[in-house]
Protein backbone atom coordinates (compact mmCIF):
# COMPACT_ATOMS: atom_id res chain seq x y z
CA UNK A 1 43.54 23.39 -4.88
CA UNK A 2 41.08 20.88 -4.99
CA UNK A 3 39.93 18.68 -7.85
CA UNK A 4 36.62 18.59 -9.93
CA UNK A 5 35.78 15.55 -7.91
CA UNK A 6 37.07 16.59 -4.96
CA UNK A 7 34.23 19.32 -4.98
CA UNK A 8 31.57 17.03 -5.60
CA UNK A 9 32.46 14.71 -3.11
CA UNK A 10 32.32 17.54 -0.63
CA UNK A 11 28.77 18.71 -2.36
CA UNK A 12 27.69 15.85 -1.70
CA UNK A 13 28.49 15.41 1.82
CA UNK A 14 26.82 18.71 2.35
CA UNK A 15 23.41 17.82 0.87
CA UNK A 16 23.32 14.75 2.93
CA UNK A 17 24.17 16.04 6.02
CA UNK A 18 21.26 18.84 5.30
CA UNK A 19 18.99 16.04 4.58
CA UNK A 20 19.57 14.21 7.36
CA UNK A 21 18.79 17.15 9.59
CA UNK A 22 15.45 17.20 7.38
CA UNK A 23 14.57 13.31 8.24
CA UNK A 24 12.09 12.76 10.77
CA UNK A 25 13.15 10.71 13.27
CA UNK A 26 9.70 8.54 13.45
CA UNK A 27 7.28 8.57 10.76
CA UNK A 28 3.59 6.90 11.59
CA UNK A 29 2.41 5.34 8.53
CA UNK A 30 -1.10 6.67 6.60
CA UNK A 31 -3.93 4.52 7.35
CA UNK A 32 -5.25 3.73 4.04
CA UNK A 33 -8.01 1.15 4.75
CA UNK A 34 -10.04 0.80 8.47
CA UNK A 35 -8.31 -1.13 10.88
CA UNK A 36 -10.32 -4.48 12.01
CA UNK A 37 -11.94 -4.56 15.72
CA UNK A 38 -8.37 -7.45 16.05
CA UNK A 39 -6.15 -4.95 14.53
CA UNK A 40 -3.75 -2.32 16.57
CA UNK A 41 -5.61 0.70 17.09
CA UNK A 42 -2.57 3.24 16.28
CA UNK A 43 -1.10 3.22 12.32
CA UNK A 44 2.40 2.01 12.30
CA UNK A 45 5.37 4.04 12.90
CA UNK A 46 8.63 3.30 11.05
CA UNK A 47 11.94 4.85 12.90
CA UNK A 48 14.46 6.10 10.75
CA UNK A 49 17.21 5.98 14.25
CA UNK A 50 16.74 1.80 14.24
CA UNK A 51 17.02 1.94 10.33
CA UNK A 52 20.42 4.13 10.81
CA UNK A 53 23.09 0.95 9.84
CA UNK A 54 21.23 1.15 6.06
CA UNK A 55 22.23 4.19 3.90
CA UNK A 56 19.07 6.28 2.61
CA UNK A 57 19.35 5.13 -0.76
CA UNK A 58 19.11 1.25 0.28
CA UNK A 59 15.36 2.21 0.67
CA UNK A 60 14.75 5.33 -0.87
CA UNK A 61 13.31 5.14 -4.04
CA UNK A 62 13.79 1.58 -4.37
CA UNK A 63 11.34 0.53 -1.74
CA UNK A 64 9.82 3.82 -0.35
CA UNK A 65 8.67 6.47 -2.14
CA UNK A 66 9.66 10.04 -1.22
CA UNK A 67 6.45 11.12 -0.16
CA UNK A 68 4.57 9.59 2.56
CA UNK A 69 2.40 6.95 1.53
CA UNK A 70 0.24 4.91 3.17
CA UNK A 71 0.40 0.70 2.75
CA UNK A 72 -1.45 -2.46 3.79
CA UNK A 73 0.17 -5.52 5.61
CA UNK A 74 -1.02 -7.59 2.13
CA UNK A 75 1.00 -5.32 0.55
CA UNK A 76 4.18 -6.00 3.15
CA UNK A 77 2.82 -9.79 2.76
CA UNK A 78 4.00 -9.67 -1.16
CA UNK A 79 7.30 -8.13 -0.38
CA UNK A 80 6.70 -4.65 -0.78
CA UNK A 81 7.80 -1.78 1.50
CA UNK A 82 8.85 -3.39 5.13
CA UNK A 83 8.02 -6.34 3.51
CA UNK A 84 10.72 -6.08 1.33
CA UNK A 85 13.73 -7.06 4.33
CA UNK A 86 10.68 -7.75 7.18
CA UNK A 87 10.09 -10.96 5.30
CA UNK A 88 11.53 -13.46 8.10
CA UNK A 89 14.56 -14.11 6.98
CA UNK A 90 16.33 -10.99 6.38
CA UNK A 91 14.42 -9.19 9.37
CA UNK A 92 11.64 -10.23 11.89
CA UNK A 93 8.66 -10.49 10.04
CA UNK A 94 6.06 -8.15 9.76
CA UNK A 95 2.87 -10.17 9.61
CA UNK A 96 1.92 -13.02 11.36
CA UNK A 97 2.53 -15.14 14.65
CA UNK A 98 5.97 -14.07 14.91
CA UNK A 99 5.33 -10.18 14.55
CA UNK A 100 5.62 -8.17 17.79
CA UNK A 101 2.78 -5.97 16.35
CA UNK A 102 2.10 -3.60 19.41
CA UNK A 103 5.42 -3.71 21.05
CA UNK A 104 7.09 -2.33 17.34
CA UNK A 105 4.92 -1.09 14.32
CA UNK A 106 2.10 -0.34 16.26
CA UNK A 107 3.13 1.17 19.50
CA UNK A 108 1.63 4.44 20.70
């Protein structure tokens, strides 16, 4: 027979494996403000498949809300959503000179 916590455990394991079948693979990032004539032309794109070494909860609600939402690279700049790890030390950044902006984020 299993235990109390033994059931929850395997609850658990359930609902994530169900939400993981629910997770987009690639999710392209609202536009919230018009993109320069300099900027990429696309929105960014944030893959959940090179994220996969992070649990879910690492980001989610800490850093990213549930529902989609749309953020500025000023925003990223003061350490909020990628900004939070893609700050140049923990992860390649995601502004500036050393940002692969089209070849990552911003790809088609």
């Amino acid at each position: 027979m299993l235990g109390k916590w033994s059931l929850v455990a395997a609850g658990a394991a359930v609902l994530a494996s169900a939400a993981g079948f629910a997770m987009p693979v690639v999710v392209r990032v609202p536009v919230v403000k018009p993109h320069g004539s300099t900027d990429p032309v696309d929105a960014g794109l944030f893959s959940h498949w090179q994220h996969d070494e992070y649990p879910c909860f690492v980001c989610h609600p800490a850093i990213f809300p549930r529902a989609r939402k749309g953020f500025t690279h000023d925003e990223m700049d003061e350490g909020k959503f990628c900004g939070a790890c893609h700050n140049g030390q923990s992860a390649p950044p995601a502004s500036g000179a050393r940002a692969s902006c089209r070849s990552t984020c911003h790809a088609k």
